[in-house]
Protein backbone atom coordinates (compact mmCIF):
# COMPACT_ATOMS: atom_id res chain seq x y z
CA UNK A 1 0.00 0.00 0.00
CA UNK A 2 2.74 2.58 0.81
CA UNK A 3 3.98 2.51 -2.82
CA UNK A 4 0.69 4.14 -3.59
CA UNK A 5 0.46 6.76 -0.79
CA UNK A 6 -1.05 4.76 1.32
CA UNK A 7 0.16 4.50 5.21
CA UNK A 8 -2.05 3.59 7.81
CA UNK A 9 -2.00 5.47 11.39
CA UNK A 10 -1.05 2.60 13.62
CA UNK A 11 -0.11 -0.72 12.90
CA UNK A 12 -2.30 -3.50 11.84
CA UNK A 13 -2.52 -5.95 14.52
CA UNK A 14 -0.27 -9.28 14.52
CA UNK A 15 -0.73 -12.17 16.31
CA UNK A 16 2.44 -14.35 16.90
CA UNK A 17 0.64 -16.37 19.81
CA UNK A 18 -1.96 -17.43 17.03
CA UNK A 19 -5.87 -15.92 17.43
CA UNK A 20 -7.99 -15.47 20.18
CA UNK A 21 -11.23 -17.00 20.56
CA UNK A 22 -13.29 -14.61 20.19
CA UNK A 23 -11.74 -14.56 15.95
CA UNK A 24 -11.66 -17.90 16.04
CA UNK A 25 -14.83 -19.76 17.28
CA UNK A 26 -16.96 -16.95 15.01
CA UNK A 27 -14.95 -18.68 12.16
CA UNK A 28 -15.57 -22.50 13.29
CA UNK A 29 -19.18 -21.61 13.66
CA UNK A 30 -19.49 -19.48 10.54
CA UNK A 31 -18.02 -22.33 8.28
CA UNK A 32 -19.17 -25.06 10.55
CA UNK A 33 -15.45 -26.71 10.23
CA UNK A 34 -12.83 -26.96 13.37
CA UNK A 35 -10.06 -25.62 13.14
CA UNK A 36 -6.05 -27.01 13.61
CA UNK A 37 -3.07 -24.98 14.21
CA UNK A 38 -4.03 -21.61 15.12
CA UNK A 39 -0.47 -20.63 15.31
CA UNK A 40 2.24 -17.75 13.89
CA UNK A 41 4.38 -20.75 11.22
CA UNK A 42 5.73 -21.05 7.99
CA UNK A 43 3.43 -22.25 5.57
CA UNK A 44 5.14 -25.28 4.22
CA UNK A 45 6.08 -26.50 7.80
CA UNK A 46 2.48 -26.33 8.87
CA UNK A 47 1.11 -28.36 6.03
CA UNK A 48 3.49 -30.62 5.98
CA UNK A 49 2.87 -31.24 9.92
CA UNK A 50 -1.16 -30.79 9.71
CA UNK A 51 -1.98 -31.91 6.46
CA UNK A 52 -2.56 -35.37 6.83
CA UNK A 53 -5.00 -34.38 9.98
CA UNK A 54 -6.49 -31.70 8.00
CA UNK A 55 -7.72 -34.84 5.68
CA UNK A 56 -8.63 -37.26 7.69
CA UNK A 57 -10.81 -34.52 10.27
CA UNK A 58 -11.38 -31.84 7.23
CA UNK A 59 -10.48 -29.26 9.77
CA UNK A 60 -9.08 -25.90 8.58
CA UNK A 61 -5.31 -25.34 9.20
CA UNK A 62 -5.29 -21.83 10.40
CA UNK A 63 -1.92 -19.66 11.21
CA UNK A 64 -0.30 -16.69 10.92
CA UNK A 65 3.12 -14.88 10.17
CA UNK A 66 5.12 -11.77 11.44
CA UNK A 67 2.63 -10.26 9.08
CA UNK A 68 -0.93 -9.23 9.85
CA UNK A 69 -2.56 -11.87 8.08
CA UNK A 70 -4.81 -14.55 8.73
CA UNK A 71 -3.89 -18.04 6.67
CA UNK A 72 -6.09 -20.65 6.00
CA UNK A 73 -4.50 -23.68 4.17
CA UNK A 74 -6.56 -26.41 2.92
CA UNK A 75 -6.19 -29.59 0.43
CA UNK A 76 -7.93 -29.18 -2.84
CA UNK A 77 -9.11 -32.51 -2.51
CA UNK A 78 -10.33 -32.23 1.03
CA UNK A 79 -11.89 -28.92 0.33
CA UNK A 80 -13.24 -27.51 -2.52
CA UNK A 81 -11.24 -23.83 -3.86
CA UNK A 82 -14.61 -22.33 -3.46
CA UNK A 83 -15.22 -23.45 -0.21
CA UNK A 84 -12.02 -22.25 0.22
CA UNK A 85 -13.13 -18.85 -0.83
CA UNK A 86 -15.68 -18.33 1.11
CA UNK A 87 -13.76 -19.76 4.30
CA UNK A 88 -11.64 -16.73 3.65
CA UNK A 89 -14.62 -14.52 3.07
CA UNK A 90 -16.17 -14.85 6.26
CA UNK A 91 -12.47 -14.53 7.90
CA UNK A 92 -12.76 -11.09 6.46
CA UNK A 93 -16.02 -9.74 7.31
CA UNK A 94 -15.23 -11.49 11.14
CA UNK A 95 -12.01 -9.68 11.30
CA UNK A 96 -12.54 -6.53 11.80
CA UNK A 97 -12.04 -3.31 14.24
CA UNK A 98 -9.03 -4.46 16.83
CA UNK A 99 -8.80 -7.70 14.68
CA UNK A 100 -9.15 -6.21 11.26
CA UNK A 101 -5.70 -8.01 9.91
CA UNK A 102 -4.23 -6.68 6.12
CA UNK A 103 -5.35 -9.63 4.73
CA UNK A 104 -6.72 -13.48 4.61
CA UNK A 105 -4.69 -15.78 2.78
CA UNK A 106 -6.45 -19.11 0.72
CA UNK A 107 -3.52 -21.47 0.97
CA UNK A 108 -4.79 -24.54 -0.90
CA UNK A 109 -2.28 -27.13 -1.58
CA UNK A 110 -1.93 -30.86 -3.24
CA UNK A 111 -0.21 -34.32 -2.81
CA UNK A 112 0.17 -36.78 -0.17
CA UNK A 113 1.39 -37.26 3.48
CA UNK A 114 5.30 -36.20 2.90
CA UNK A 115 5.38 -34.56 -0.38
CA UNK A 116 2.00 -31.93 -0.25
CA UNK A 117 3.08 -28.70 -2.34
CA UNK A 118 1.23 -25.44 -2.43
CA UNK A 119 -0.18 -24.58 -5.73
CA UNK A 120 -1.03 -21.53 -7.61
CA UNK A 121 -4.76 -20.88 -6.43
CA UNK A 122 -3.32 -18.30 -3.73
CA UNK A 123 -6.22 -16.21 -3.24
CA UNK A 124 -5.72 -12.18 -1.12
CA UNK A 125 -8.96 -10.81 0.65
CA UNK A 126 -7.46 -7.27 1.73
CA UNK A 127 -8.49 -4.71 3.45
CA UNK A 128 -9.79 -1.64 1.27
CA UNK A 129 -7.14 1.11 1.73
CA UNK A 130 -8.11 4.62 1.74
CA UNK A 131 -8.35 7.24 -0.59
CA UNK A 132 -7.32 9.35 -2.60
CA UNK A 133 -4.33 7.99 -3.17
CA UNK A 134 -1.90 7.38 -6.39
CA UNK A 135 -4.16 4.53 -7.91
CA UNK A 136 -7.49 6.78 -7.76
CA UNK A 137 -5.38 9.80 -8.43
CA UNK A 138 -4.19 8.33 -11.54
CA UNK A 139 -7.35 6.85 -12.64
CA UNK A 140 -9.12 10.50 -12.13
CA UNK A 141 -6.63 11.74 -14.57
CA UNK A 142 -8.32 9.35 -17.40
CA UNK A 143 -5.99 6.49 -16.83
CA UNK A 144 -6.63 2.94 -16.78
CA UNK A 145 -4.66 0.67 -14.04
CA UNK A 146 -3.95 -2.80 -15.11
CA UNK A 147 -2.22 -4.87 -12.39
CA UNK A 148 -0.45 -7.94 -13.04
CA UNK A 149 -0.33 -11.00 -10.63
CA UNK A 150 -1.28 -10.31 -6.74
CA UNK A 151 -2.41 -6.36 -7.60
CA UNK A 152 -5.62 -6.65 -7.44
CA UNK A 153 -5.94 -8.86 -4.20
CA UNK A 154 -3.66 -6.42 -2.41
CA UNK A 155 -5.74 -3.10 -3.15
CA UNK A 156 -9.05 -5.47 -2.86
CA UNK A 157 -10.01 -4.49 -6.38
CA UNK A 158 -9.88 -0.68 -5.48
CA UNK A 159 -8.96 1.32 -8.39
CA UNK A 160 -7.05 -1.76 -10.79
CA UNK A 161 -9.51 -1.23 -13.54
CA UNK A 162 -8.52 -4.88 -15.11
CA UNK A 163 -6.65 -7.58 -13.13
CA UNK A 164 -4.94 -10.03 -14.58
CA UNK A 165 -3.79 -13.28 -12.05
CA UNK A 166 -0.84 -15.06 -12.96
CA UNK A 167 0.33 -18.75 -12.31
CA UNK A 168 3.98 -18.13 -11.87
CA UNK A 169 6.44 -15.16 -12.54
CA UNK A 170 7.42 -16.33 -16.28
CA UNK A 171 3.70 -15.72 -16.73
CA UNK A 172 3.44 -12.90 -15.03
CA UNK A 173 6.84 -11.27 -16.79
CA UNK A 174 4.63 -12.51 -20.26
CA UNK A 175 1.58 -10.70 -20.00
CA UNK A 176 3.30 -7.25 -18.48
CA UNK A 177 5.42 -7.62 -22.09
CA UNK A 178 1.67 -8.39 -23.72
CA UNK A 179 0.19 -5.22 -22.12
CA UNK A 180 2.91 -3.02 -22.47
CA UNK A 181 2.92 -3.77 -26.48
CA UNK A 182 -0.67 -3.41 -26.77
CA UNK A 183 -2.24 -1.05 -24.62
CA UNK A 184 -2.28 2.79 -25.92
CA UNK A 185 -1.50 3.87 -22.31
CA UNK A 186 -2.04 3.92 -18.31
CA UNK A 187 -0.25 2.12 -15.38
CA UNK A 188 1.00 -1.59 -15.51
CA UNK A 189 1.22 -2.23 -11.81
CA UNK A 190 3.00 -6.30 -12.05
CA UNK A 191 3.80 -7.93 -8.67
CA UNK A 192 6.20 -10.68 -9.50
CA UNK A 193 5.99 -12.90 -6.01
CA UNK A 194 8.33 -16.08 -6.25
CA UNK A 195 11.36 -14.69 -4.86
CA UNK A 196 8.77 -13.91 -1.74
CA UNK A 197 6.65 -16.83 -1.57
CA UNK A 198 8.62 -19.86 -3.14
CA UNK A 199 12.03 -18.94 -2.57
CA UNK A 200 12.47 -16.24 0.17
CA UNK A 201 10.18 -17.62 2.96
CA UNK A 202 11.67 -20.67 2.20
CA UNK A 203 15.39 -19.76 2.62
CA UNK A 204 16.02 -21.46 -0.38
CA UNK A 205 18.83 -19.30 -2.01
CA UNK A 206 19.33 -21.80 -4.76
CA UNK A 207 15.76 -21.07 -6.60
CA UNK A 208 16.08 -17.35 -5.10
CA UNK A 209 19.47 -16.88 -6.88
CA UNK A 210 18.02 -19.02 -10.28
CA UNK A 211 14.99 -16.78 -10.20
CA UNK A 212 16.41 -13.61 -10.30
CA UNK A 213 18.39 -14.84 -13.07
CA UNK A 214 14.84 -15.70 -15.06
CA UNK A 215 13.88 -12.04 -14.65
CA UNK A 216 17.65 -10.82 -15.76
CA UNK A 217 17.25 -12.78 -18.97
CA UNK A 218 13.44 -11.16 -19.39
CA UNK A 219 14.74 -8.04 -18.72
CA UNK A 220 15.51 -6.67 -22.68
CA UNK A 221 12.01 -8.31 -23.72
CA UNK A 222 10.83 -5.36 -21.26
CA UNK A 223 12.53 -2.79 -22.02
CA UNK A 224 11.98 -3.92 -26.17
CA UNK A 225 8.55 -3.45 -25.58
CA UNK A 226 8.60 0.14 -24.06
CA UNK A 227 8.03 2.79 -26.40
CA UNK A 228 8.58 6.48 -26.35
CA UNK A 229 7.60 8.15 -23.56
CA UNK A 230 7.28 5.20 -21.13
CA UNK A 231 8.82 4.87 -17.55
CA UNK A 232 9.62 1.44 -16.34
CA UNK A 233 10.23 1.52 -12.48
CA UNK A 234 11.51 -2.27 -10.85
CA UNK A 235 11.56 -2.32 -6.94
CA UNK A 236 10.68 -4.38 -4.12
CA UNK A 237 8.29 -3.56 -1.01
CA UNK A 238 10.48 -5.51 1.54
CA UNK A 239 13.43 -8.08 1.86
CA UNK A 240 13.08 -11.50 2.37
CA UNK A 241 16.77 -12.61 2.34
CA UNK A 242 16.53 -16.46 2.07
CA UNK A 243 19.79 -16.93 3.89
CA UNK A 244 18.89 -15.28 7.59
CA UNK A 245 17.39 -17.72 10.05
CA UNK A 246 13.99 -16.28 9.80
CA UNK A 247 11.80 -17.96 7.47
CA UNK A 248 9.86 -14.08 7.83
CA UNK A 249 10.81 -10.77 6.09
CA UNK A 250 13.78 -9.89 6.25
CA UNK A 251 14.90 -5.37 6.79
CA UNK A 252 17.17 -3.58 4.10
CA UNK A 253 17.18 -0.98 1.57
CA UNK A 254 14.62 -2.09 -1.01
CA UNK A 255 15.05 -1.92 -4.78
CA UNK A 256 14.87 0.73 -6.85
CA UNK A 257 15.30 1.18 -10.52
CA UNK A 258 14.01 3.84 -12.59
CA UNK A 259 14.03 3.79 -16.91
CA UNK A 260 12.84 6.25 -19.04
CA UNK A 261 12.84 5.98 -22.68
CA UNK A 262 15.16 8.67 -23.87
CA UNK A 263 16.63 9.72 -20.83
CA UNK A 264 19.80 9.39 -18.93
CA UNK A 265 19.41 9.68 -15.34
CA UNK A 266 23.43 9.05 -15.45
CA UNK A 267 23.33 6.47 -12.51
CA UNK A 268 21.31 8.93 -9.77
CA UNK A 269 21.08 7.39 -6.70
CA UNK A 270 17.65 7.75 -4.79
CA UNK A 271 17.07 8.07 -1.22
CA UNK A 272 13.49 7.91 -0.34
CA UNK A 273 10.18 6.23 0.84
CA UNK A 274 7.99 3.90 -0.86
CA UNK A 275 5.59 6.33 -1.67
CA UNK A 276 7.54 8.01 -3.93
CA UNK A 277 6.86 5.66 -6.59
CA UNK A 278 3.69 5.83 -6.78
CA UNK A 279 4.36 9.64 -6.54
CA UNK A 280 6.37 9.38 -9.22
CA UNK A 281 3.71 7.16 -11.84
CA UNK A 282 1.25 10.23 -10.97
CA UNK A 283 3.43 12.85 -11.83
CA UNK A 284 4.76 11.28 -15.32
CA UNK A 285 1.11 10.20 -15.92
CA UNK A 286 -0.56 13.73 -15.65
CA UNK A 287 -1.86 13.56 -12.15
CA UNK A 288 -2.90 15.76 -9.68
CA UNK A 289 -0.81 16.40 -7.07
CA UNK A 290 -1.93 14.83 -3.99
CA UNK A 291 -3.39 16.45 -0.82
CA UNK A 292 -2.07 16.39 2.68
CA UNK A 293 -1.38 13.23 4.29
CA UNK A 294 -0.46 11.77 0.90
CA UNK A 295 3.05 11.18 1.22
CA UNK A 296 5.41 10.92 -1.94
CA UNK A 297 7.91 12.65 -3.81
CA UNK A 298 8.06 12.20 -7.58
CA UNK A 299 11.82 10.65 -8.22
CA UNK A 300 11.24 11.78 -12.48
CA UNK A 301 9.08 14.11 -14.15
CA UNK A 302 8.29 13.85 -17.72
């Protein structure tokens, strides 16, 4: 959210001691299912320990991170994806005031006792964040915003007028390339998540290290496909350094790398806050300038 402006005034509650009861009998009653775990883990240990009870009891496997979310994993077999769905619905509408978490996670996975694997039917129920901020902002200025993989999940479907899921990064990296070489204009907002999800939670440098080498190799069918005028901006929204202990985020100096067609920014090196990309998409896109309590400075103007 804070790459578009948006920062919220305290922080959104965590719960590393797993929920209380008053989140989490609502939920077993709501979905008439029990419920197994209830604790902060990393996703692949917790299936791997509570799958095969999950089956046999069809119980929900419900946990947490250092993250404000709320994670329900569940066999695809065992229960059905919309099931799923709607387990994570009413998580949502439960959690709200004290307990209103970012998000709730659909975790559905496959396979058998010992070898279960998490597949791509991820599924975000966020929070609504507030406006105006740089989405809206550039949207009132007669822009479209197409987001690519997790975008619209994370904004909730606020202000991404088309959303386009994706099944991996290649396909993600595929149909940013597709958009930007046949839409007139707008915002391409991609979130490219393996390096988080497969590789960085999983402190698996090996695949971390062999994905970022995927995206180098994509990297000239991107910028091929820009065309005069365009601004590509690559960066991360945290670090998730898959050789630390932690299987949880990990605190650095994101990424940040700015392109414009045409121009030579002669290696400028930008010290800053999230915000000020999203800042910096209004600006080169026509925007308004944003009111106060929008924070963001624009790194480029056109």
């Amino acid at each position: 959210w804070e790459l578009v402006g948006v920062v919220t005034p305290t922080a959104m509650p965590t719960y590393p001691h797993g929920f209380p009861h008053d989140v989490i009998d609502p939920f077993m009653n709501r979905t008439a299912r029990g419920v197994l775990g209830n604790k902060a883990a990393s996703g692949t240990d917790i299936i791997d320990e509570l799958g095969e009870e999950h089956q046999r009891t069809g119980k929900w496997i419900v946990y947490t991170s250092a993250d404000s979310v709320f994670q329900i994993a569940a066999h695809e077999e065992t229960i059905s994806l919309d099931e799923l769905y709607e387990g994570c619905r009413v998580a949502r509408e439960l959690l709200t005031g004290k307990h209103a978490v970012g998000r709730v996670i659909a975790r559905p996975f496959t396979g058998e006792p010992g070898d279960y694997e998490r597949t791509p039917n991820r599924h975000d129920f966020s929070l609504e964040p507030k406006r105006p901020n740089y989405l809206s902002l550039v949207r009132d200025a007669g822009h479209k915003v197409h987001g690519v993989g997790k975008i619209g999940d994370i904004f909730a479907g606020c202000d991404v007028d088309e959303s386009s899921p994706t099944k991996s990064n290649v396909d993600g990296i595929n149909k940013t390339i597709e958009l930007l070489r046949t839409i007139d204009g707008g915002f391409v907002f991609t979130n490219l998540v393996e390096t988080d999800m497969l590789w960085g939670h999983r402190n698996d440098p090996v695949n971390f290290h062999r994905c970022l080498q995927d995206f180098d190799r994509r990297l000239q069918d991107i910028l091929e496909a820009l065309r005069q005028g365009d601004l590509l901006i690559i960066t991360s929204d945290h670090g998730c350094d898959p050789t630390t202990p932690s299987s949880d985020h990990s605190r650095e100096h994101a990424l940040l790398l700015a392109y414009a067609v045409g121009r030579n920014a002669a290696g400028r090196v930008h010290e800053g806050e999230f915000a000020d990309v999203g800042a910096t998409v209004n600006a080169w896109l026509g925007g308004k300038a944003p009111g106060r309590g929008i924070p963001g400075t624009p790194i480029l103007t056109p």
